[in-house]
Protein backbone atom coordinates (compact mmCIF):
# COMPACT_ATOMS: atom_id res chain seq x y z
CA UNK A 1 -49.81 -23.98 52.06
CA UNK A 2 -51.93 -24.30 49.00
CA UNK A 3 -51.49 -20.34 48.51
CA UNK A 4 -47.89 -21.26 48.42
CA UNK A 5 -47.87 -24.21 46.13
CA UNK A 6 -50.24 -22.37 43.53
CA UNK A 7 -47.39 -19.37 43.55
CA UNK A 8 -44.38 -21.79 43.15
CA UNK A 9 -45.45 -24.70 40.96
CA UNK A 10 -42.72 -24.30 38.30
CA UNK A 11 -40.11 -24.14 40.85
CA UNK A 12 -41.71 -27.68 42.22
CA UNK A 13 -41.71 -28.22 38.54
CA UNK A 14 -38.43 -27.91 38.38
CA UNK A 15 -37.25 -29.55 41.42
CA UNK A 16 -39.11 -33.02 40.10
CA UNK A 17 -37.99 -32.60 36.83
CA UNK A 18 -34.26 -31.86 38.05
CA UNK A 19 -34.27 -35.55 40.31
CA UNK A 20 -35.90 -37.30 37.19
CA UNK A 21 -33.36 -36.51 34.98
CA UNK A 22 -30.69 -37.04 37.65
CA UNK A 23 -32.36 -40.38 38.30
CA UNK A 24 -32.10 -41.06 34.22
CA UNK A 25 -28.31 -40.25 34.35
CA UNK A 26 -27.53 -41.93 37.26
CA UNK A 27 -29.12 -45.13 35.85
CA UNK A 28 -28.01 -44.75 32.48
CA UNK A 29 -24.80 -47.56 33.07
CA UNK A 30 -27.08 -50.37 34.60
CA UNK A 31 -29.04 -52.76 32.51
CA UNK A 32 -32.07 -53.04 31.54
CA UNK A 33 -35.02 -55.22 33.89
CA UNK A 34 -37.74 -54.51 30.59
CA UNK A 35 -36.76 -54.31 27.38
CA UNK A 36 -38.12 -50.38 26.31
CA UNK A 37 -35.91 -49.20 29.37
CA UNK A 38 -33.56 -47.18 27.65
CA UNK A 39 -35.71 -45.90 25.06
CA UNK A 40 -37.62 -44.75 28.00
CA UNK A 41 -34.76 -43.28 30.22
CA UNK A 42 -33.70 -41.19 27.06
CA UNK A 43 -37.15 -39.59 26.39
CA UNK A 44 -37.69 -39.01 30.10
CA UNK A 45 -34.16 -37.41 29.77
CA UNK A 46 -35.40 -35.53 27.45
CA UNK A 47 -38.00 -33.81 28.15
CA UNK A 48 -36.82 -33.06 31.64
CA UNK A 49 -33.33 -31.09 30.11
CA UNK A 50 -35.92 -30.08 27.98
CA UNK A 51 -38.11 -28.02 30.42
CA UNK A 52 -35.37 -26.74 32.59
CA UNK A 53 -34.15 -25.04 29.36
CA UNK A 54 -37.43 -24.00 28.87
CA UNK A 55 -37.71 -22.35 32.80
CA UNK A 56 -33.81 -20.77 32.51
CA UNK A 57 -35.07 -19.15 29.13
CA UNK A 58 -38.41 -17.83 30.88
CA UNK A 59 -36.36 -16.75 34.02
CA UNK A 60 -34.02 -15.05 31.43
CA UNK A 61 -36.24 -13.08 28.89
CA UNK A 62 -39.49 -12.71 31.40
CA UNK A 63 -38.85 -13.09 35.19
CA UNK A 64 -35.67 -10.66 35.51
CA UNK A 65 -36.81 -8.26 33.14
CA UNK A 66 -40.32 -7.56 35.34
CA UNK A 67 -38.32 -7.72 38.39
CA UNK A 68 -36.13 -5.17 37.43
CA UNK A 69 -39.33 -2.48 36.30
């Protein structure tokens, strides 16, 4: 299991990263319970939309290419 894990974190990566900023959007349209909420919600937002452009770019230009040789 650990093997596993070790060989797929940036997919797991990418799976937590994908319900956080789900979790941001979905929220977005209720109020606030502390007052930095929304500040928060957009940097979390952020940086997840962020990194999956950052894994789609590395699956793009790195992954496929040493696939394919």
């Amino acid at each position: 299991m650990l093997s596993w894990t070790r060989r797929h974190i940036a997919t797991l990566l990418l799976i937590v990263t994908g319900l956080a900023a789900g979790a941001v959007t979905a929220l977005s349209d209720i109020d606030e319970v502390v007052p930095w909420g929304h500040e928060l919600g957009i940097g979390v937002s952020q940086l997840a939309f962020a990194f999956v452009g950052a894994y789609i770019f590395n699956w793009l230009i790195v992954e496929r290419p040493r696939r394919r040789h």
